[in-house]
PDB file of N, CA and C in Angstrom:
ATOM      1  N   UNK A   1       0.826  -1.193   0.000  1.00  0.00           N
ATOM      2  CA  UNK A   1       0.000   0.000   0.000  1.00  0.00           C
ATOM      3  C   UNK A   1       0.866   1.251   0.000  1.00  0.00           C
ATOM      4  N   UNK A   2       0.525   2.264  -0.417  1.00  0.00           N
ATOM      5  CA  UNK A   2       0.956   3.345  -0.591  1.00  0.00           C
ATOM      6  C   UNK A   2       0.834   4.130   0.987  1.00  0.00           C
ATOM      7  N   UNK A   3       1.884   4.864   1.211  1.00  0.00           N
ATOM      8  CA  UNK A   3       1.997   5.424   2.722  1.00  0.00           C
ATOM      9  C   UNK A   3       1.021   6.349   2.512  1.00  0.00           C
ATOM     10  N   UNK A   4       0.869   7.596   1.588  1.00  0.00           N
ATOM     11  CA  UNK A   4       0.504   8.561   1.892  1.00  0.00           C
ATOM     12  C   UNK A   4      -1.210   8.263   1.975  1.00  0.00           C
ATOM     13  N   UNK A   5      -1.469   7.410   0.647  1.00  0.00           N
ATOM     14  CA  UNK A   5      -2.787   6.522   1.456  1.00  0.00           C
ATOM     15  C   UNK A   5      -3.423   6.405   2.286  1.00  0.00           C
ATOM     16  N   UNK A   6      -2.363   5.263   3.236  1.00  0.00           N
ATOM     17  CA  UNK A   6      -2.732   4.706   4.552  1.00  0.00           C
ATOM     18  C   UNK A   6      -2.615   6.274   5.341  1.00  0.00           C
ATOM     19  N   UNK A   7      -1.828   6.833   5.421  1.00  0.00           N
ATOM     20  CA  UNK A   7      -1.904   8.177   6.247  1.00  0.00           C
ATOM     21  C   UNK A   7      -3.176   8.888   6.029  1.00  0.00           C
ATOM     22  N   UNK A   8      -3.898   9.023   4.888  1.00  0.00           N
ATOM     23  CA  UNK A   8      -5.120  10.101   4.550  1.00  0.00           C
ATOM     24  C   UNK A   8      -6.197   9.125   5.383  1.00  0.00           C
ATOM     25  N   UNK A   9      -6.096   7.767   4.731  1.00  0.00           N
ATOM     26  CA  UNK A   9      -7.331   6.871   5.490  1.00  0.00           C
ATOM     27  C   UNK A   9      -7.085   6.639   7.423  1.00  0.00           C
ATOM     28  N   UNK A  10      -6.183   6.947   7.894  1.00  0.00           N
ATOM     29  CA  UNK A  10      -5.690   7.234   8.975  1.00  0.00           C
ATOM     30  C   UNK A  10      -5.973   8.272   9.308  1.00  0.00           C
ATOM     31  N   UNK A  11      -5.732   8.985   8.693  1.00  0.00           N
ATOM     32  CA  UNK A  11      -7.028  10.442   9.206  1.00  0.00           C
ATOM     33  C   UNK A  11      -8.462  10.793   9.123  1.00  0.00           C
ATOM     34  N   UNK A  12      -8.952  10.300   8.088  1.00  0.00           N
ATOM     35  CA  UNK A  12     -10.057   9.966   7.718  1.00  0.00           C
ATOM     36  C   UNK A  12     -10.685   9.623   9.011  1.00  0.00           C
ATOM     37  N   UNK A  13     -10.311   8.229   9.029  1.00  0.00           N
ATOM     38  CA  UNK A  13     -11.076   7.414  10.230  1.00  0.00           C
ATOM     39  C   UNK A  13     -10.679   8.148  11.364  1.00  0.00           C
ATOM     40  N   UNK A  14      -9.807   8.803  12.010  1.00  0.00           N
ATOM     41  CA  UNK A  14      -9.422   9.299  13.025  1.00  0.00           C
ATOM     42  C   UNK A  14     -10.754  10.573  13.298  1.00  0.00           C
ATOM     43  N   UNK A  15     -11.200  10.540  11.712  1.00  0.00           N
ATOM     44  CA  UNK A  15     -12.510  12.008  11.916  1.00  0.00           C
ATOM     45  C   UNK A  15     -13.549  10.956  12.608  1.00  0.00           C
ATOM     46  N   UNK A  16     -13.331   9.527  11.837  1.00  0.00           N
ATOM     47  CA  UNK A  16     -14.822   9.151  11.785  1.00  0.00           C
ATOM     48  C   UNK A  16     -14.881   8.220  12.728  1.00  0.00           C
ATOM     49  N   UNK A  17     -14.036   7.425  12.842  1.00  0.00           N
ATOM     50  CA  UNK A  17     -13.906   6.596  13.961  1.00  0.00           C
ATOM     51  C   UNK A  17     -12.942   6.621  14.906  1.00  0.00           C
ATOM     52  N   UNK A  18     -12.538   6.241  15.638  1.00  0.00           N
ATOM     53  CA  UNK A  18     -11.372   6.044  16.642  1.00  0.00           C
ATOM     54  C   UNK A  18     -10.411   5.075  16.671  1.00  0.00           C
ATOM     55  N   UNK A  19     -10.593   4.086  15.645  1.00  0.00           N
ATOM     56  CA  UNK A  19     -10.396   2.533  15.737  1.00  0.00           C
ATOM     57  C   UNK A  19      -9.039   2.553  14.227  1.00  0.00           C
ATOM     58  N   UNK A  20      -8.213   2.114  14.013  1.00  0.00           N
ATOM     59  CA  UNK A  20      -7.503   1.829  13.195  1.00  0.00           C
ATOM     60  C   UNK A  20      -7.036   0.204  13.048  1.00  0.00           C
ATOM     61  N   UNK A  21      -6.985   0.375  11.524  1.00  0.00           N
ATOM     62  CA  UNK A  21      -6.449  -1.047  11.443  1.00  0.00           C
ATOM     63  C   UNK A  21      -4.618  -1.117  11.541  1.00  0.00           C
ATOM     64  N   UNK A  22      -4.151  -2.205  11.538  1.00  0.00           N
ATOM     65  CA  UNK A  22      -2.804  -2.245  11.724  1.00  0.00           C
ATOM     66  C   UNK A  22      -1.853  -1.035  10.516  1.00  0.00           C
ATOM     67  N   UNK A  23      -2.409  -1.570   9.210  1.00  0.00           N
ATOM     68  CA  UNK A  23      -1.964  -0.772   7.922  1.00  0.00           C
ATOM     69  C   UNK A  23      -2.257   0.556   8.707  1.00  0.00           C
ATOM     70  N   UNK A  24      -3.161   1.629   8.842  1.00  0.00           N
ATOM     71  CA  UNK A  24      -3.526   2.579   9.153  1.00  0.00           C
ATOM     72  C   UNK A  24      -2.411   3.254  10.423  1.00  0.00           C
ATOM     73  N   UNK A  25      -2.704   2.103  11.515  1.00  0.00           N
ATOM     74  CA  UNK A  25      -1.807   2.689  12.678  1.00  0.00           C
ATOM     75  C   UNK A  25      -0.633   2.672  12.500  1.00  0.00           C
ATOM     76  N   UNK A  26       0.262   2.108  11.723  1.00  0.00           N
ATOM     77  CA  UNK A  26       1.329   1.694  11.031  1.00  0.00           C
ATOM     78  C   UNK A  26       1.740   3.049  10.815  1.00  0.00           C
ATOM     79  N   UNK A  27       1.253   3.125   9.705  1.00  0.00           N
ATOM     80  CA  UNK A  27       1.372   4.579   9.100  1.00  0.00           C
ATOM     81  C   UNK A  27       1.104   6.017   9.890  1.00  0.00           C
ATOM     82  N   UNK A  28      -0.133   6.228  11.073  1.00  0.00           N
ATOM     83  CA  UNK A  28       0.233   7.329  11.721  1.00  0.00           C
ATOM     84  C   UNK A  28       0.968   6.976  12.664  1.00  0.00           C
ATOM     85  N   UNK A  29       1.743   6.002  13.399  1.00  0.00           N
ATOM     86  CA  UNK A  29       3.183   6.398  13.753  1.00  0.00           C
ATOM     87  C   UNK A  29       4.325   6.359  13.293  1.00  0.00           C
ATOM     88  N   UNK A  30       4.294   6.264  11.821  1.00  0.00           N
ATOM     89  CA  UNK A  30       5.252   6.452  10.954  1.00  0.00           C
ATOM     90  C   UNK A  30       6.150   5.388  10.684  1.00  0.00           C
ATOM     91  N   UNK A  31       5.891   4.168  10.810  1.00  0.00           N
ATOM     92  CA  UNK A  31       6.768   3.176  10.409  1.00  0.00           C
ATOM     93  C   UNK A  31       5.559   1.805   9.815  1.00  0.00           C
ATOM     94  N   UNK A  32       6.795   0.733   9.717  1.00  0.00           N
ATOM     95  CA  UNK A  32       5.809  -0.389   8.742  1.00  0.00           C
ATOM     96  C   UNK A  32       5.176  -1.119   9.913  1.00  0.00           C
ATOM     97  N   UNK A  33       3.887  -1.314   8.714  1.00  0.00           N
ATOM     98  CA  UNK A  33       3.001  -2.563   9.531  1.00  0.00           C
ATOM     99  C   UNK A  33       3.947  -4.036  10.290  1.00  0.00           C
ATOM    100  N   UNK A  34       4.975  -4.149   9.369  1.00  0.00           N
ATOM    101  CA  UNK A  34       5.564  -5.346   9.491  1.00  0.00           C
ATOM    102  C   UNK A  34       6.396  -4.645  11.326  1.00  0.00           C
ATOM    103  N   UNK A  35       6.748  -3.875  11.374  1.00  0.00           N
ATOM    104  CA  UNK A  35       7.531  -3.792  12.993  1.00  0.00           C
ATOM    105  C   UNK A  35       6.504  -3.312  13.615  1.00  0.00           C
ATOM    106  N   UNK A  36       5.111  -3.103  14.207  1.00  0.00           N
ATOM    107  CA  UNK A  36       4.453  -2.956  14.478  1.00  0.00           C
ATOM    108  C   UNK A  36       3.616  -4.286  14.881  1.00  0.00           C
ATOM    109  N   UNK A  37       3.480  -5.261  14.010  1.00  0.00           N
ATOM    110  CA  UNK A  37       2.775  -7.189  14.179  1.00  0.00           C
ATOM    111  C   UNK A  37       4.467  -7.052  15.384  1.00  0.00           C
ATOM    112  N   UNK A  38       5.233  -7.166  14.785  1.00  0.00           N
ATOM    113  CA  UNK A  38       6.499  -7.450  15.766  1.00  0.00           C
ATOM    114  C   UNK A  38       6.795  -7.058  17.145  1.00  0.00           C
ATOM    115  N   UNK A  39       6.617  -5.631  17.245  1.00  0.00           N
ATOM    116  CA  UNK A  39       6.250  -5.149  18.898  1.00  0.00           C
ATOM    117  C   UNK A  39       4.921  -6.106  18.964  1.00  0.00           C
ATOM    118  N   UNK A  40       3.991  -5.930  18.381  1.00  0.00           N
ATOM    119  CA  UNK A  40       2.796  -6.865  18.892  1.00  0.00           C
ATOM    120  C   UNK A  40       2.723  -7.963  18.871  1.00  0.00           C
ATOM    121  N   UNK A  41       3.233  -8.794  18.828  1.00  0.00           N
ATOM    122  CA  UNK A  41       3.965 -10.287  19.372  1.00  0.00           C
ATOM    123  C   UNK A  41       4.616 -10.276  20.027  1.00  0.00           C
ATOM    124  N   UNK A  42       5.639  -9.827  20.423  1.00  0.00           N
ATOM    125  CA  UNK A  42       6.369  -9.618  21.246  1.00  0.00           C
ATOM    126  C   UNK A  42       5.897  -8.693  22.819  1.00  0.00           C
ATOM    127  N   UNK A  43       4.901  -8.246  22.417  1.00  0.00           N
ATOM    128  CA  UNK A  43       4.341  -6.967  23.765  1.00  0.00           C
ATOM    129  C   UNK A  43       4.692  -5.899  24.261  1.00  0.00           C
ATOM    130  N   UNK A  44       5.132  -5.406  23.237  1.00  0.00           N
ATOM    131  CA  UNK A  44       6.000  -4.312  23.227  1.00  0.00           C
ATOM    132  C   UNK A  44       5.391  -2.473  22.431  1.00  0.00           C
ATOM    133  N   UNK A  45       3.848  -3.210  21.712  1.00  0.00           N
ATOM    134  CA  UNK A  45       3.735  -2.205  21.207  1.00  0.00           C
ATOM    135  C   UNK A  45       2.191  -1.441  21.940  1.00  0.00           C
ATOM    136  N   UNK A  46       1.687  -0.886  21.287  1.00  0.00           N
ATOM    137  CA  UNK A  46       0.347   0.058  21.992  1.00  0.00           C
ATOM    138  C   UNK A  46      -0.515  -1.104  22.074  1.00  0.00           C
ATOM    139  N   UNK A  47      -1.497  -0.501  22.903  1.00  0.00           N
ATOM    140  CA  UNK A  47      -2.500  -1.440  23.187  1.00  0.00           C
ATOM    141  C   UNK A  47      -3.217  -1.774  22.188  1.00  0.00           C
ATOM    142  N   UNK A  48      -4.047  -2.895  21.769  1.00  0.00           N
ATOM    143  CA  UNK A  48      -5.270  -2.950  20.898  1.00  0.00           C
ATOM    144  C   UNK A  48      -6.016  -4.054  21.356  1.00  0.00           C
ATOM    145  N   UNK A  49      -7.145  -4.026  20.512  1.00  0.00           N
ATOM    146  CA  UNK A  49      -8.724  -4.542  20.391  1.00  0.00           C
ATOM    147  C   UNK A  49      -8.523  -5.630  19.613  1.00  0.00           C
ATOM    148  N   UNK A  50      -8.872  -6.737  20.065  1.00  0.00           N
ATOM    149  CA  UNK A  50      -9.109  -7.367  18.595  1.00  0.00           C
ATOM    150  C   UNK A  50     -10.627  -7.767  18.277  1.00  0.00           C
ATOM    151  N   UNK A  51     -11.617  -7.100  17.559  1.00  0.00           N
ATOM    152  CA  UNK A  51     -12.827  -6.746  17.005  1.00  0.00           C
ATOM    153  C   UNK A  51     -13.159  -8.079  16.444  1.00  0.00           C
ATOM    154  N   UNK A  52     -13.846  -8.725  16.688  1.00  0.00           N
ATOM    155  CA  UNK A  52     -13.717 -10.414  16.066  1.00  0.00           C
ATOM    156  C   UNK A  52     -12.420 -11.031  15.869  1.00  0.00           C
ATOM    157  N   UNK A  53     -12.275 -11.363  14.559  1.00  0.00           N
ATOM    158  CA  UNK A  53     -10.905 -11.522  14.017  1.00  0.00           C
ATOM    159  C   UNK A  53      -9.378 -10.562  13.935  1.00  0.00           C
ATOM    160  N   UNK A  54      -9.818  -9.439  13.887  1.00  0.00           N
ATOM    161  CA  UNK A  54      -9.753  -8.102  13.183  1.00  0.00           C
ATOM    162  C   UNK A  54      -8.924  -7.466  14.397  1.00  0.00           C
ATOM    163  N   UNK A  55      -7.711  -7.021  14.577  1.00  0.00           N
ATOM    164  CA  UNK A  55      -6.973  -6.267  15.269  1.00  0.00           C
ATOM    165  C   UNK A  55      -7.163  -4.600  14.724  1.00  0.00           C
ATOM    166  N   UNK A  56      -7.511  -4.206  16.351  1.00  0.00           N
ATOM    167  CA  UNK A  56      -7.691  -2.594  15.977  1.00  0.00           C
ATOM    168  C   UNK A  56      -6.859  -1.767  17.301  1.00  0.00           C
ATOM    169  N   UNK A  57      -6.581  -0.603  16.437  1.00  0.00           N
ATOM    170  CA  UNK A  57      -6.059   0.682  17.604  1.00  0.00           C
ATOM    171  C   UNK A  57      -6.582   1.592  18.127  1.00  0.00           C
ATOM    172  N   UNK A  58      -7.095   2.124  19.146  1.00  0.00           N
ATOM    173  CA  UNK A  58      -7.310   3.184  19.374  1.00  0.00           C
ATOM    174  C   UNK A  58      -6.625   4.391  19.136  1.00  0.00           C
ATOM    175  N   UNK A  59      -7.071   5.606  18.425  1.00  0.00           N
ATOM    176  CA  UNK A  59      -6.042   6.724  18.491  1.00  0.00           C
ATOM    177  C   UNK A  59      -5.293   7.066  19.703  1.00  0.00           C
ATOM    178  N   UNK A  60      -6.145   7.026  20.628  1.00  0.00           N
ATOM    179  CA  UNK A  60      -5.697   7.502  21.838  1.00  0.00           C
ATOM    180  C   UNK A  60      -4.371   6.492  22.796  1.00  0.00           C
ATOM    181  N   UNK A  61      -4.637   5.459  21.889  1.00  0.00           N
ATOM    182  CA  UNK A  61      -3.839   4.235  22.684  1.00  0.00           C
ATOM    183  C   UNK A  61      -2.453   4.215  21.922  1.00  0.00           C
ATOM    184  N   UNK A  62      -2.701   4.662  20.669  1.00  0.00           N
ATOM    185  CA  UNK A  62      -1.341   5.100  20.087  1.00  0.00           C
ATOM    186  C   UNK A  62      -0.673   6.198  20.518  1.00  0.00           C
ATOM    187  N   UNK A  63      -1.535   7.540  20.943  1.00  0.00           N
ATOM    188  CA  UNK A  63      -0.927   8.705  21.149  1.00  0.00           C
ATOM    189  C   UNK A  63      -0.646   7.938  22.333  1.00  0.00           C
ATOM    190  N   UNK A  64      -1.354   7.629  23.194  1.00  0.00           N
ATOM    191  CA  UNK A  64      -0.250   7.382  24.785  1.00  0.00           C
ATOM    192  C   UNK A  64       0.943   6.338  24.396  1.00  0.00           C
ATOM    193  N   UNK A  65       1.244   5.468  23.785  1.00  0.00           N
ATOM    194  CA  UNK A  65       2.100   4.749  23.394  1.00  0.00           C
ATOM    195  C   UNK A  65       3.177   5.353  23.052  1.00  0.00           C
ATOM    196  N   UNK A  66       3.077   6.252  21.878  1.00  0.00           N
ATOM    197  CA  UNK A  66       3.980   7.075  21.629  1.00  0.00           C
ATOM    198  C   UNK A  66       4.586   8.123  22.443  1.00  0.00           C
ATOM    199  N   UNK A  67       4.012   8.466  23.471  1.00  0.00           N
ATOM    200  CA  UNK A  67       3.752   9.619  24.715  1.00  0.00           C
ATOM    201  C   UNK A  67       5.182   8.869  25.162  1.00  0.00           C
ATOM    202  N   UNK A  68       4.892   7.065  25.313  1.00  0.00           N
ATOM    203  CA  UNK A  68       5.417   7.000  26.653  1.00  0.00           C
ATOM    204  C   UNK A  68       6.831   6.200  26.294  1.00  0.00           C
ATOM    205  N   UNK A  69       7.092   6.760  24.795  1.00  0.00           N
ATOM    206  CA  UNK A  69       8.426   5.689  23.670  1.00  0.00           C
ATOM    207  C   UNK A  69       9.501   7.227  24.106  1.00  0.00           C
ATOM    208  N   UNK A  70       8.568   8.174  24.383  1.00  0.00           N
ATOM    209  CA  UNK A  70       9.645   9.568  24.343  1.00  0.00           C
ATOM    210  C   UNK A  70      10.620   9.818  24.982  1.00  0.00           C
ATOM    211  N   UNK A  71      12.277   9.855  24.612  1.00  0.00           N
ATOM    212  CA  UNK A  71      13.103   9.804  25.745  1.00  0.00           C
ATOM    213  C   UNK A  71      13.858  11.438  25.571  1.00  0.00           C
ATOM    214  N   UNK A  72      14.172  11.598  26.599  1.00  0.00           N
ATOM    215  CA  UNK A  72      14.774  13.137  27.269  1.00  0.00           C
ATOM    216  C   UNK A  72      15.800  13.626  26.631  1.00  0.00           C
ATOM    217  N   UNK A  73      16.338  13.112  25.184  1.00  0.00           N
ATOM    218  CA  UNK A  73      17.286  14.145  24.466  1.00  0.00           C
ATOM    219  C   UNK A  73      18.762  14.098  24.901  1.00  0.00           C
ATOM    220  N   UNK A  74      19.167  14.937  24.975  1.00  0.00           N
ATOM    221  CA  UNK A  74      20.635  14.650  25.464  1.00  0.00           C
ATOM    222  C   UNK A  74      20.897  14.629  27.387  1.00  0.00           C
ATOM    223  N   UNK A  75      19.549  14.682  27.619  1.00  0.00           N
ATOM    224  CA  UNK A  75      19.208  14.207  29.107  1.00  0.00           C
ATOM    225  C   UNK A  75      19.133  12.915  29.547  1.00  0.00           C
ATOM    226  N   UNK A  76      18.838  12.160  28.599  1.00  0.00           N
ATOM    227  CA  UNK A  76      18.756  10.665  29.023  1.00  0.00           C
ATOM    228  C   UNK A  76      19.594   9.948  28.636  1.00  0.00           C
ATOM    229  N   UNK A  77      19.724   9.309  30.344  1.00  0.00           N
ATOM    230  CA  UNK A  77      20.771   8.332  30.815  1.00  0.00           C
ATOM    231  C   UNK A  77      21.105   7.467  29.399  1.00  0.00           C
ATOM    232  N   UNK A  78      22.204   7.068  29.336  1.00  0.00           N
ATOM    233  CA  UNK A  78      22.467   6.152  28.534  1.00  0.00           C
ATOM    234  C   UNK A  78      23.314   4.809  28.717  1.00  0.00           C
ATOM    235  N   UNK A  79      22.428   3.666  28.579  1.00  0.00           N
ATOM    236  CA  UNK A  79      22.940   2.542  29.403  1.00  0.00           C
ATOM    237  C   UNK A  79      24.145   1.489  28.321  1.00  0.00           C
TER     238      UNK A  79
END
């Protein structure tokens, strides 16, 4: 799929719904679907729903996700 795509339909739904699919959430945090299934197997990535079959995101569960990936710049410790 085309990014800029998935980004418009990522906004789109962000008007209309709250719910994103993986492709979608992928794309508004700016990287591939494929490392995204990967934090999410692993348990590492934002929270989600899974809607029957169907894995979904909340916007809000991404923005806190991303909230909480944020590190302090040339302030943070480095191990």
């Amino acid at each position: 799929m085309d990014s800029d795509d998935d980004i418009s339909r990522a906004t789109r739904a962000k008007r209309g719904s709250p719910y994103l699919n993986t492709d979608q959430a992928a794309a508004y945090l700016k990287f591939s679907s494929r490392l995204l299934k990967r934090l999410r197997r692993a348990g590492k990535g934002p929270v989600f729903r899974l809607h029957s079959r169907f894995v979904q995101y909340h916007i809000d569960d991404l923005d806190a996700w991303s909230k909480a990936q944020s590190m302090g710049g040339r302030d943070h410790d480095q191990a």
